[in-house]
Structures are given as structure tokens and as C-alpha cells.
PDB file of N, CA and C in Angstrom:
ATOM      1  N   UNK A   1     113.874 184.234  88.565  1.00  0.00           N
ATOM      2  CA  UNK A   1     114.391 185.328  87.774  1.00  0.00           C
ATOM      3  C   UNK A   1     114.142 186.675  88.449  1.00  0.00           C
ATOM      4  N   UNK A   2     113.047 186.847  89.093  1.00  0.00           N
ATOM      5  CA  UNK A   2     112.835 188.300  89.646  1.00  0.00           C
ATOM      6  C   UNK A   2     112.998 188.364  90.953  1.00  0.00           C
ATOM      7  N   UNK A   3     113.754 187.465  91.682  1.00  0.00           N
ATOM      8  CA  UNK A   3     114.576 187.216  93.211  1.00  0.00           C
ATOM      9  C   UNK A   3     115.172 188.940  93.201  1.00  0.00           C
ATOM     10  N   UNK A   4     115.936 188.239  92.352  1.00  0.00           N
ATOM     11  CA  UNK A   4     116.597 190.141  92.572  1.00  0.00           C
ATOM     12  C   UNK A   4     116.379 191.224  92.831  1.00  0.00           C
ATOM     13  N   UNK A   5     115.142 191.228  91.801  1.00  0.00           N
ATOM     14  CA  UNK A   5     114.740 192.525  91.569  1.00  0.00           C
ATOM     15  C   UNK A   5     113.614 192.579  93.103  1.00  0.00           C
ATOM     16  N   UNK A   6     113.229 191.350  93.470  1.00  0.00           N
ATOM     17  CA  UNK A   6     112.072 191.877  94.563  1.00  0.00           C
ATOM     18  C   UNK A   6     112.738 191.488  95.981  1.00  0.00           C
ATOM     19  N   UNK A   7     114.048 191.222  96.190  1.00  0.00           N
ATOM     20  CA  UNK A   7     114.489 191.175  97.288  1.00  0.00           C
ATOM     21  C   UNK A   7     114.864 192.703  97.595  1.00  0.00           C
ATOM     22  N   UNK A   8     115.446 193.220  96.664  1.00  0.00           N
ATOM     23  CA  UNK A   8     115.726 194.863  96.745  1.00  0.00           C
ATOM     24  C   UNK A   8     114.373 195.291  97.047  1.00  0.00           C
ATOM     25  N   UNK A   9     113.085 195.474  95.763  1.00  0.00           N
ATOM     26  CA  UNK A   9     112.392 196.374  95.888  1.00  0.00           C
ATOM     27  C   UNK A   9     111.333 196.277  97.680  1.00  0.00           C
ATOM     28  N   UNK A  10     111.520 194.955  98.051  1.00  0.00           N
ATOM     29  CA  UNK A  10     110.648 194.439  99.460  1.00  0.00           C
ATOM     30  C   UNK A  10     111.942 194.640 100.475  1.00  0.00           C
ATOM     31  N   UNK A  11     112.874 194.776 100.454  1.00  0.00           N
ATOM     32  CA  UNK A  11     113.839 194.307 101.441  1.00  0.00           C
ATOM     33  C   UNK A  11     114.024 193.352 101.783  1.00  0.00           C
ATOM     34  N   UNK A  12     113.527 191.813 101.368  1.00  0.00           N
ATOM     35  CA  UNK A  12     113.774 190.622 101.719  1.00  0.00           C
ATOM     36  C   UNK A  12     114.817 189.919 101.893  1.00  0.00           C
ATOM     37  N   UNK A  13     114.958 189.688 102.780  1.00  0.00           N
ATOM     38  CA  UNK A  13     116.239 188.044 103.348  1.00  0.00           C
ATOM     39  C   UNK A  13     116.032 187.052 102.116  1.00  0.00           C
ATOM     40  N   UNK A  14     116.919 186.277 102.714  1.00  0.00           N
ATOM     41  CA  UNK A  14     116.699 185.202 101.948  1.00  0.00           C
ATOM     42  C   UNK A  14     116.004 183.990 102.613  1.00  0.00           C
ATOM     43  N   UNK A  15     116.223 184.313 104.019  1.00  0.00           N
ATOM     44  CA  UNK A  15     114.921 183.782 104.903  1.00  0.00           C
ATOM     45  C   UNK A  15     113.570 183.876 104.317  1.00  0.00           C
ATOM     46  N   UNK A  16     113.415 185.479 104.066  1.00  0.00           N
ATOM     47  CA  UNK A  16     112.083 185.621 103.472  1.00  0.00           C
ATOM     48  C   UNK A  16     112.020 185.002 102.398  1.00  0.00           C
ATOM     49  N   UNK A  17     112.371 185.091 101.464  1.00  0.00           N
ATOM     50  CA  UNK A  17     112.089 184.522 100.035  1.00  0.00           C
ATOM     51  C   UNK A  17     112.020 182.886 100.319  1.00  0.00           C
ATOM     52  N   UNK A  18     112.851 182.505 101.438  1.00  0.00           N
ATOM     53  CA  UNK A  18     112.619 180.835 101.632  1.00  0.00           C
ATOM     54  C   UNK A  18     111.256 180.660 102.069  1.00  0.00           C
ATOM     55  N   UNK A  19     110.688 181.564 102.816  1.00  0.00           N
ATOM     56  CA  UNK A  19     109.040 181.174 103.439  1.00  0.00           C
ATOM     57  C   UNK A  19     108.168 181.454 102.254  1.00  0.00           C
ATOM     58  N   UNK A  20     108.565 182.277 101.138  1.00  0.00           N
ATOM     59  CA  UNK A  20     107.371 182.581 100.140  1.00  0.00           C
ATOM     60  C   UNK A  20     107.859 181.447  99.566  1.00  0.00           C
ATOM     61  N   UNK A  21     108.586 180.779  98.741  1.00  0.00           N
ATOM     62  CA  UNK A  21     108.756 179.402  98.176  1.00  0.00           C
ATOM     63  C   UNK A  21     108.312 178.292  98.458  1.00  0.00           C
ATOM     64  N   UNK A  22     108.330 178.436  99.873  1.00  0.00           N
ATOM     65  CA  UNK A  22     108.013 176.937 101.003  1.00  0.00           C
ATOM     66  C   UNK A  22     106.966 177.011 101.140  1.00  0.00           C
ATOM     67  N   UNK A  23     106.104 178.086 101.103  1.00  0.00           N
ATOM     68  CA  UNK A  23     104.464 178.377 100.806  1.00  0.00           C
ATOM     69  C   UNK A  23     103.508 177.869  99.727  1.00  0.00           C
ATOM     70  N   UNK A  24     104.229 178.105  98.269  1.00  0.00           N
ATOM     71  CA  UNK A  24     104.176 178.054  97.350  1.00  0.00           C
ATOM     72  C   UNK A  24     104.406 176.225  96.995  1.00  0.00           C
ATOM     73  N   UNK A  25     105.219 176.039  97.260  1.00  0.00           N
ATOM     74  CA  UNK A  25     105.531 174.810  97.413  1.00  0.00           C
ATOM     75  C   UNK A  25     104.434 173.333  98.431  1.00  0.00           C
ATOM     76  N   UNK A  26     104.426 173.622  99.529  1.00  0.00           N
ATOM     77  CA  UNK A  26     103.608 173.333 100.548  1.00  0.00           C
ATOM     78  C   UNK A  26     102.513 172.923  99.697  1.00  0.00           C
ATOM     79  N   UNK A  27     101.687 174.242  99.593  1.00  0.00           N
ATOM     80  CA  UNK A  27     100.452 174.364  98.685  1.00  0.00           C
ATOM     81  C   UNK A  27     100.164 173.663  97.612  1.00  0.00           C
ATOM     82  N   UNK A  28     101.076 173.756  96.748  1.00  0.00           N
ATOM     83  CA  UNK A  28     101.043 172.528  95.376  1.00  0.00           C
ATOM     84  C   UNK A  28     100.597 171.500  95.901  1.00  0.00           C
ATOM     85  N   UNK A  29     101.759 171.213  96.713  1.00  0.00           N
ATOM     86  CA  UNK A  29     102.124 169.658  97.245  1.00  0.00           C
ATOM     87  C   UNK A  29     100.505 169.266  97.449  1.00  0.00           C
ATOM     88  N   UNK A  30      99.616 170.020  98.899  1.00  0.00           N
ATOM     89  CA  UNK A  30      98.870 169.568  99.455  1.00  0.00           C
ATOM     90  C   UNK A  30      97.972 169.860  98.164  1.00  0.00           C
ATOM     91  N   UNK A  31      97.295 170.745  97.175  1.00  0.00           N
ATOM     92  CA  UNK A  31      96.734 170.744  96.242  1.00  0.00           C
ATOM     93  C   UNK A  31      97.004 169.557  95.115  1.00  0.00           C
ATOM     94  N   UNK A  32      97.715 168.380  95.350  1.00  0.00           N
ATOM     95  CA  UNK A  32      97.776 167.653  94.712  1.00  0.00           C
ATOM     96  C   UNK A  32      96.735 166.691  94.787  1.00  0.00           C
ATOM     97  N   UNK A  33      97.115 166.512  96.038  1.00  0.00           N
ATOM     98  CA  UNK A  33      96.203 165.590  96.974  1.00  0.00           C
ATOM     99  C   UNK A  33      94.780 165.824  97.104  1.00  0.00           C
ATOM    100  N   UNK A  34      94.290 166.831  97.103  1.00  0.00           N
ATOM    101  CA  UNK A  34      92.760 167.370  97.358  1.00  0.00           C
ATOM    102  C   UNK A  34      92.030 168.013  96.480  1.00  0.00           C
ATOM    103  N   UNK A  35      92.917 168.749  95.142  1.00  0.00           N
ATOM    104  CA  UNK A  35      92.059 169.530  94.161  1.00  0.00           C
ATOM    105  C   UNK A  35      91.648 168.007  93.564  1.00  0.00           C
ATOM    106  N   UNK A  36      92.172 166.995  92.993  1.00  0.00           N
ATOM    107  CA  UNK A  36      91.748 166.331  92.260  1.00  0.00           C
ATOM    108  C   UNK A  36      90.286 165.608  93.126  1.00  0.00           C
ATOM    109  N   UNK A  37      90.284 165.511  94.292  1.00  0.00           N
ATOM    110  CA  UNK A  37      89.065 165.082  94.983  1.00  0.00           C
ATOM    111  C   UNK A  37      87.956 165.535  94.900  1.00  0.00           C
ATOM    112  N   UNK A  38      87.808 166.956  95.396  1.00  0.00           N
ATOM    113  CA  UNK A  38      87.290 168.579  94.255  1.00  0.00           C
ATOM    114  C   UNK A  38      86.248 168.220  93.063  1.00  0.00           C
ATOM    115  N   UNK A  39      87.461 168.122  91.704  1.00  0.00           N
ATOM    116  CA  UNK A  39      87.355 168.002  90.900  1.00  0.00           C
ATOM    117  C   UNK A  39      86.439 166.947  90.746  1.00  0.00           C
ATOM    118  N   UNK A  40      86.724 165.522  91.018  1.00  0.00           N
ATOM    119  CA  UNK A  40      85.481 164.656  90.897  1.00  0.00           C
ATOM    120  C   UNK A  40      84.654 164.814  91.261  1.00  0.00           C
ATOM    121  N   UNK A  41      84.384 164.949  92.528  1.00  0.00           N
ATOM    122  CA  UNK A  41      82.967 165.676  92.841  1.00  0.00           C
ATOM    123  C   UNK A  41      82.384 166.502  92.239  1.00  0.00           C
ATOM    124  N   UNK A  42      82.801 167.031  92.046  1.00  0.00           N
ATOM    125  CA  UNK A  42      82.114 168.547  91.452  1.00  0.00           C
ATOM    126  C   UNK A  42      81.599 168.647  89.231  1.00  0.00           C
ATOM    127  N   UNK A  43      82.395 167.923  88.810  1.00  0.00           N
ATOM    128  CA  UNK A  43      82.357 167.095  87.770  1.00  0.00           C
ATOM    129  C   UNK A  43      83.888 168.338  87.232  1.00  0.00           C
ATOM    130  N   UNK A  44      84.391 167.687  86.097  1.00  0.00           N
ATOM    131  CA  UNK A  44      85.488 168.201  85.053  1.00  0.00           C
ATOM    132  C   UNK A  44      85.456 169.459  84.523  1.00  0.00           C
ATOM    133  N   UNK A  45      84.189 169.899  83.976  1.00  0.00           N
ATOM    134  CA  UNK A  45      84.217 171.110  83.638  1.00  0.00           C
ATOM    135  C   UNK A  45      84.300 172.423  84.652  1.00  0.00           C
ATOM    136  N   UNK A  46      83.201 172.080  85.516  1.00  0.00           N
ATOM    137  CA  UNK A  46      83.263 172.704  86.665  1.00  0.00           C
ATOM    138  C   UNK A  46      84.317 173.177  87.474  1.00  0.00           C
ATOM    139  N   UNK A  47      85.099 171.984  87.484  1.00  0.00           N
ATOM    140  CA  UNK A  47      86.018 172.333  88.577  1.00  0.00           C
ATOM    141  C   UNK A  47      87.432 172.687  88.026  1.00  0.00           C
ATOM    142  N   UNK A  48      87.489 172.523  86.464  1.00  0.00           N
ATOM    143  CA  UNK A  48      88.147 173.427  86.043  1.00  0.00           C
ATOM    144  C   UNK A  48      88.560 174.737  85.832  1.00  0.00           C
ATOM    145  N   UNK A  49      87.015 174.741  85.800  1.00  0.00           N
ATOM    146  CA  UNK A  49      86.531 176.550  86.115  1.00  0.00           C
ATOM    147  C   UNK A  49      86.613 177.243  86.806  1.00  0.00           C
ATOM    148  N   UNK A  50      86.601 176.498  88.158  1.00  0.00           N
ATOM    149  CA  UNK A  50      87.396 177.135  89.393  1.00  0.00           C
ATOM    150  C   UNK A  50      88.082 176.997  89.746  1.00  0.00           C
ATOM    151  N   UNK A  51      89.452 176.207  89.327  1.00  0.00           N
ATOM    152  CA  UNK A  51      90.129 176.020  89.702  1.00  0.00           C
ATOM    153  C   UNK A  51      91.534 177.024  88.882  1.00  0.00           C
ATOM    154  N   UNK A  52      90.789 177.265  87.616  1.00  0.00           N
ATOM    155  CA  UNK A  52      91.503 178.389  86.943  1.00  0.00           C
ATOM    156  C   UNK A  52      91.025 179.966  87.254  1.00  0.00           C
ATOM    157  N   UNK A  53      89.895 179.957  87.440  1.00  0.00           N
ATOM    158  CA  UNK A  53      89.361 181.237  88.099  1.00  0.00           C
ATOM    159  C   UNK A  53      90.526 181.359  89.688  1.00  0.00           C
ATOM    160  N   UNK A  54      90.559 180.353  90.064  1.00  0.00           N
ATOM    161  CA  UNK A  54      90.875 180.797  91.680  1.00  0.00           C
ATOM    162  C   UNK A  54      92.384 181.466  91.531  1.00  0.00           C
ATOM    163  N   UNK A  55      93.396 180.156  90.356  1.00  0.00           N
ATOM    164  CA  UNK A  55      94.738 180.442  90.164  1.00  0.00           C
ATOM    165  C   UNK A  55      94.846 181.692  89.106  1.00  0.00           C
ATOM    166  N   UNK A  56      93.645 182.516  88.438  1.00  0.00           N
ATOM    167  CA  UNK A  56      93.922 183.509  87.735  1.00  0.00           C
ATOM    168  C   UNK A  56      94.135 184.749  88.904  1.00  0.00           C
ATOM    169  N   UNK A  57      93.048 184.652  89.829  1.00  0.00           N
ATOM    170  CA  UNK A  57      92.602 185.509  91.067  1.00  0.00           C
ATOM    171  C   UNK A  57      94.114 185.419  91.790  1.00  0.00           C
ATOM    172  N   UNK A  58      94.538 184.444  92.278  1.00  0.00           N
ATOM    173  CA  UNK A  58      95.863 184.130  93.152  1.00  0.00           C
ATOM    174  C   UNK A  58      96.862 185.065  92.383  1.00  0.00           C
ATOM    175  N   UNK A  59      97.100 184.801  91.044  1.00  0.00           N
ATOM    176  CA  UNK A  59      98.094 185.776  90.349  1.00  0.00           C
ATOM    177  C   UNK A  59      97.993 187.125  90.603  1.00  0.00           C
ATOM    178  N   UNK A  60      96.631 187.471  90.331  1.00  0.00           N
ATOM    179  CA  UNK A  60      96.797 189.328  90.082  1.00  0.00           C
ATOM    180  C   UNK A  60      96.875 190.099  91.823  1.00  0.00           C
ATOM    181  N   UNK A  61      96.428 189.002  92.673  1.00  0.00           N
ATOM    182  CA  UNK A  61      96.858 189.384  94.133  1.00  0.00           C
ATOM    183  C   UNK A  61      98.209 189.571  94.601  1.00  0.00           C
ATOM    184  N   UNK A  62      99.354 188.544  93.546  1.00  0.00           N
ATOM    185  CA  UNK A  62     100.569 189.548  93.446  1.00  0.00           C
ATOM    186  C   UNK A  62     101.008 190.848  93.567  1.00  0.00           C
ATOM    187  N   UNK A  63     100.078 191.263  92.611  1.00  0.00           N
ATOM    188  CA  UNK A  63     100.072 193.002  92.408  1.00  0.00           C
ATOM    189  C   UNK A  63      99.598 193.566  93.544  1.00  0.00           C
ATOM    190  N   UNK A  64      99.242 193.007  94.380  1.00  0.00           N
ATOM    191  CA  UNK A  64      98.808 193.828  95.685  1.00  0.00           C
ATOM    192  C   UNK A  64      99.381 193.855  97.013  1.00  0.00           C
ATOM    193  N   UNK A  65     100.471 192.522  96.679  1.00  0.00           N
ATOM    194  CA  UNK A  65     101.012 192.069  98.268  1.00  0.00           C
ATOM    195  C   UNK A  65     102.255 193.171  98.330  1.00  0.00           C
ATOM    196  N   UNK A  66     102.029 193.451  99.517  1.00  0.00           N
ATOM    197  CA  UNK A  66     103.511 194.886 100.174  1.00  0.00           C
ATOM    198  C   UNK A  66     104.011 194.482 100.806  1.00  0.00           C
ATOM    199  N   UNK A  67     103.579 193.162 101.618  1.00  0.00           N
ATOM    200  CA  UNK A  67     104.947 192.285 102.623  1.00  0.00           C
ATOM    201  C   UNK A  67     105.166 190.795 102.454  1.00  0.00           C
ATOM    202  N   UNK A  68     105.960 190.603 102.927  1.00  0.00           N
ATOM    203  CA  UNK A  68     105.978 188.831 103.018  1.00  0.00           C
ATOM    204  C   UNK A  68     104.890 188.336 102.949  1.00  0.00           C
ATOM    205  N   UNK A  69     103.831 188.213 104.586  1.00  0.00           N
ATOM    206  CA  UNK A  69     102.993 187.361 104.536  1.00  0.00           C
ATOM    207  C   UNK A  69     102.087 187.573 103.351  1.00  0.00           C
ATOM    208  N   UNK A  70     101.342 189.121 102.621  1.00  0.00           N
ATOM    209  CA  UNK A  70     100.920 189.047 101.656  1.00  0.00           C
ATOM    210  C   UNK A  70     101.537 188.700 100.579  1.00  0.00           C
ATOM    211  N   UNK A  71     102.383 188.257  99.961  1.00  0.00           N
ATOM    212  CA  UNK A  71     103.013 187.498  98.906  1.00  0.00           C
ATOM    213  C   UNK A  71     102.667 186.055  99.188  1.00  0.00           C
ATOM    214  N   UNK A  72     103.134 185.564 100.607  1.00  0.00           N
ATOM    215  CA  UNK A  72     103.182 184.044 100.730  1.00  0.00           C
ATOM    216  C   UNK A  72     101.780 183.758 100.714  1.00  0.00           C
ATOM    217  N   UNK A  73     100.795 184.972 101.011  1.00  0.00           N
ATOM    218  CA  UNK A  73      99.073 184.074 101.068  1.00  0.00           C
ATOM    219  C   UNK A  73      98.933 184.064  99.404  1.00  0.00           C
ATOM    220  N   UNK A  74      99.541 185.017  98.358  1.00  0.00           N
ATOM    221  CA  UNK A  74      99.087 185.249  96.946  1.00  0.00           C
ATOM    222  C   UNK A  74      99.634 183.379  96.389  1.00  0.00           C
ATOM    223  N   UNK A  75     101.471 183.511  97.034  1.00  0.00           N
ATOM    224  CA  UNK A  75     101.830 182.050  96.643  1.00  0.00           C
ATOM    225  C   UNK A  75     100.998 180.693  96.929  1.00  0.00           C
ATOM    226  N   UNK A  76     100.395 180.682  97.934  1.00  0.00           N
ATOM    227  CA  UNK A  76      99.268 179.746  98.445  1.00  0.00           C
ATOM    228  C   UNK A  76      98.333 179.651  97.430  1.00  0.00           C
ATOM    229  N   UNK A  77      97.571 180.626  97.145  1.00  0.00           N
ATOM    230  CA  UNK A  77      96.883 180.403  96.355  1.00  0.00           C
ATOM    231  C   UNK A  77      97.109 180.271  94.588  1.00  0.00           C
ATOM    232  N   UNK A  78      97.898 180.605  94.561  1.00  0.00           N
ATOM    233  CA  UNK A  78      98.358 180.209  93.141  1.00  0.00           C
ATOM    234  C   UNK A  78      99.365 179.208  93.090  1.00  0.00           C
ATOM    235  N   UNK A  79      99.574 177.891  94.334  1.00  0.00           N
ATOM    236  CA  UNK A  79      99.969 176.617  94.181  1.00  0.00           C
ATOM    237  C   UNK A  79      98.685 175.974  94.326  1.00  0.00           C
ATOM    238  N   UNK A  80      97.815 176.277  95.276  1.00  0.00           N
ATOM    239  CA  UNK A  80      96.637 175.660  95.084  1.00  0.00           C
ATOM    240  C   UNK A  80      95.821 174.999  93.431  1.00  0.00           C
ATOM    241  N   UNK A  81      96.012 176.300  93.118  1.00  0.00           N
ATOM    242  CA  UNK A  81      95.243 176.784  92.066  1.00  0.00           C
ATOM    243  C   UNK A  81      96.012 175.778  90.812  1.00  0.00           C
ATOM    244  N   UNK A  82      97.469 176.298  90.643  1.00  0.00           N
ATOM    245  CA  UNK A  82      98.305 175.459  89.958  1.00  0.00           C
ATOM    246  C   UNK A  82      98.153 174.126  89.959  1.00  0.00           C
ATOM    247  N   UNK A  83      98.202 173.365  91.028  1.00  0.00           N
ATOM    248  CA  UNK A  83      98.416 172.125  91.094  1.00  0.00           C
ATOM    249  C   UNK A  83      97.066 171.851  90.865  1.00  0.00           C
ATOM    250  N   UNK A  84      95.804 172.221  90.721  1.00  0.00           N
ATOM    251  CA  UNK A  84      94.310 171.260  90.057  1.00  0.00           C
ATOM    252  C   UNK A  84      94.776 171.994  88.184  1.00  0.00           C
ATOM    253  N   UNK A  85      95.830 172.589  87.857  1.00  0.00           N
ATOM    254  CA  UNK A  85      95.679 172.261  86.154  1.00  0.00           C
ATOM    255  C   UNK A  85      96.988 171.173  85.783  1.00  0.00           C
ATOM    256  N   UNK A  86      97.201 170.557  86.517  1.00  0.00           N
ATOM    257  CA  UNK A  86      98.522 169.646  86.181  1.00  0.00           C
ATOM    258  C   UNK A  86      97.914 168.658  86.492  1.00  0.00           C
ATOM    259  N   UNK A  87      96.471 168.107  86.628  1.00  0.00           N
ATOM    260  CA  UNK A  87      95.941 167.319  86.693  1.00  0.00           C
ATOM    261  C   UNK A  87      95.534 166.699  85.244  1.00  0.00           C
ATOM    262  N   UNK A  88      95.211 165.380  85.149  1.00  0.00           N
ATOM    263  CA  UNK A  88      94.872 164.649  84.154  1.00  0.00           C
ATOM    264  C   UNK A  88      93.336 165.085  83.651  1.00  0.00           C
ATOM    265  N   UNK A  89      92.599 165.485  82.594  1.00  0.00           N
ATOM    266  CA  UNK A  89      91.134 165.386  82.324  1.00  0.00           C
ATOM    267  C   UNK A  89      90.243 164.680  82.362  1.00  0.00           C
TER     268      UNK A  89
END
């Protein structure tokens, strides 16, 4: 929904917007695989806790990114982050 509005306000391609997606994406993916590993170790509550702390942190770093690569490191971390709460309890 806000393609629009932040391809104008950044100047972004659509190249660009493909590397912040594919970032974002990537990240889940591999956070599928490894937050839940994490998580057991560390026990359920715990690693819930950081794992929502990290994806709350990943969000508001939005507000700070001024280029591509800072957007695509904010998207990294808030697929990371994402993909350990789509996990089972």
C-alpha cells in the first residue's frame, strides 16, 4: 500500500523496492528455520520476549532508514523478528 507513496518520497526503482522485499522475504524464510531453534533453547517465554522485543526494535528503525540499504537492514530485521511469532507455543 505505501509503494507509492515511498517510491516518490526515496526515489526508488522498482529494482529498489525488489531488494527491500527480497530482504524481507529472505529473512522470514531463513527465520523460520532458526528462530524456532532459539526458542527451544532458550525456553518459550524467553524467547518470545526477544523475539518480539527485536521485531518491535526492527519496526521503529523504519523511521530512521534514508536509503535503500537502511530500509532493507530495518526489513531484515523485522522478518527475522516476524517469522519467531508465527511460530507454534
Amino acid at each position: 500500500m505505501l509503494k507509492p507513496i515511498l517510491e516518490v518520497e526515496f526515489n526508488w526503482t522498482e529494482t529498489d523496492f525488489a531488494h527491500i522485499v527480497m530482504a524481507f522475504t529472505t529473512a522470514y524464510a531463513a527465520g523460520l528455520l532458526l528462530v524456532g531453534r532459539i526458542i527451544d533453547k532458550i525456553g518459550t517465554k524467553l524467547g518470545y520476549a526477544v523475539i518480539i522485543t527485536a521485531w518491535s526494535i526492527a519496526g521503529m528503525f523504519h523511521a530512521l532508514a534514508r536509503n535503500v540499504l537502511q530500509f532493507s537492514l530495518a526489513r531484515i530485521g523485522l522478518g527475522l523478528g516476524e517469522s519467531g511469532t508465527s511460530l507454534p507455543a
